[in-house]
C-alpha atoms as a PDB file:
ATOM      1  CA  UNK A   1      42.797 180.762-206.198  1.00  0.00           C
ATOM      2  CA  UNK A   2      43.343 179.945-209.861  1.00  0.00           C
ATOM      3  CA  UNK A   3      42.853 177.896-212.683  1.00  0.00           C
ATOM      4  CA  UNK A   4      46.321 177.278-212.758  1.00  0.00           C
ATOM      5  CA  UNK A   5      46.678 176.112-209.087  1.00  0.00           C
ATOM      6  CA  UNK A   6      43.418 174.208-209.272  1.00  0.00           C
ATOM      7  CA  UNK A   7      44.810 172.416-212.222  1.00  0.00           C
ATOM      8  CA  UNK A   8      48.374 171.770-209.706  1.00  0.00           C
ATOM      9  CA  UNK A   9      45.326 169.669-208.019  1.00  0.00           C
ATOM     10  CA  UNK A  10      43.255 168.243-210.405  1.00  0.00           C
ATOM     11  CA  UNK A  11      44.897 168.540-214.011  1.00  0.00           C
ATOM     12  CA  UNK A  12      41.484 167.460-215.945  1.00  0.00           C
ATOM     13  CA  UNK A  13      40.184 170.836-214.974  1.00  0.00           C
ATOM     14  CA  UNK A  14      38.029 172.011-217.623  1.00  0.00           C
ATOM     15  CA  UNK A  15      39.547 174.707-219.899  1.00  0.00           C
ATOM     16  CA  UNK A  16      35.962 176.179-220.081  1.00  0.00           C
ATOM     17  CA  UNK A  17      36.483 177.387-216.232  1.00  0.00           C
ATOM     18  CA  UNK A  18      36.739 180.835-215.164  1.00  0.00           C
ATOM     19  CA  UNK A  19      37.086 182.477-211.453  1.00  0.00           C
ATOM     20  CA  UNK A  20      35.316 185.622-211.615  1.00  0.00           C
ATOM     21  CA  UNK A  21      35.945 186.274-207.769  1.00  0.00           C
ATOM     22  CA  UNK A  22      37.768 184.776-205.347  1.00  0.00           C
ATOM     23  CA  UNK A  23      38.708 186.291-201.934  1.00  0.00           C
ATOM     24  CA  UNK A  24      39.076 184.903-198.270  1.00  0.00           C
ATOM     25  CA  UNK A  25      35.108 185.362-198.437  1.00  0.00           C
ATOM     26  CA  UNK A  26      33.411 185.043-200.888  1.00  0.00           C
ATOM     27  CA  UNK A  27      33.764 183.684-204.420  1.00  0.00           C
ATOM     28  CA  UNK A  28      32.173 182.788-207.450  1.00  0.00           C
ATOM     29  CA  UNK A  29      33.407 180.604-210.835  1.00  0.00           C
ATOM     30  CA  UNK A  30      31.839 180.338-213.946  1.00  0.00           C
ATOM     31  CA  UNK A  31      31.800 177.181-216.678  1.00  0.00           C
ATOM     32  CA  UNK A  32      30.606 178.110-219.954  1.00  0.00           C
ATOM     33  CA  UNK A  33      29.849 174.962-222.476  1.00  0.00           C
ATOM     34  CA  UNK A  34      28.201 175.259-226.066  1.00  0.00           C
ATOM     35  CA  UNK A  35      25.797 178.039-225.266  1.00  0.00           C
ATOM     36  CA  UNK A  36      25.265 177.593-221.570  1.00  0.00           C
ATOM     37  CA  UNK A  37      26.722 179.506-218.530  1.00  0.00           C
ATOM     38  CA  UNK A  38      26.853 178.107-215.153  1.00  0.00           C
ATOM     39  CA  UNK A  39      27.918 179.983-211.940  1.00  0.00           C
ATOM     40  CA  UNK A  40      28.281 179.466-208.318  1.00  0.00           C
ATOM     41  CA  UNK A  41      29.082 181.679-205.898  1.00  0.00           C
ATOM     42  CA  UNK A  42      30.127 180.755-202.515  1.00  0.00           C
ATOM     43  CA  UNK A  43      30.204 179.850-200.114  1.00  0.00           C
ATOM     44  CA  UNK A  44      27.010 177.955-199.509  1.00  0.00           C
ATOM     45  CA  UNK A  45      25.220 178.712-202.711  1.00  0.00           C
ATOM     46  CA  UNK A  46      23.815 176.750-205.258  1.00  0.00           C
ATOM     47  CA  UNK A  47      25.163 176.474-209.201  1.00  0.00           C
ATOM     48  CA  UNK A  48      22.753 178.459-211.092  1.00  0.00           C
ATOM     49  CA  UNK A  49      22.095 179.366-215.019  1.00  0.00           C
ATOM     50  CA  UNK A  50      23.659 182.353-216.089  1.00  0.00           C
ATOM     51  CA  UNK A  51      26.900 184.320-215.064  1.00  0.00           C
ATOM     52  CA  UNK A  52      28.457 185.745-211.746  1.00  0.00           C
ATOM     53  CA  UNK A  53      27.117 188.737-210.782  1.00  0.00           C
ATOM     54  CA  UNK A  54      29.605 191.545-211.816  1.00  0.00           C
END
């Protein structure tokens, strides 16, 4: 998946998206805003402070 296809979906998208990871099992995204990361990583996780796990 990308930003690009997700935004074939859903065009308001946030520009401030990123997908770090994204295979057929596991993934994680990060949105950055002002000075504040947020990431999830899936599936089943929660969104946390701070960036994906590299």
């Amino acid at each position: 998946m990308t930003v690009a296809k997700l935004r074939r979906i859903d065009p308001n998208v946030s520009g401030a998206l990123s997908i770090v990871r994204a295979t057929s099992a596991k993934h994680c995204v990060e949105l950055t805003g002002s000075s504040v990361t947020w990431s999830y990583t899936g599936p089943g996780g929660a969104p946390t402070f701070g960036r994906c796990s590299r």
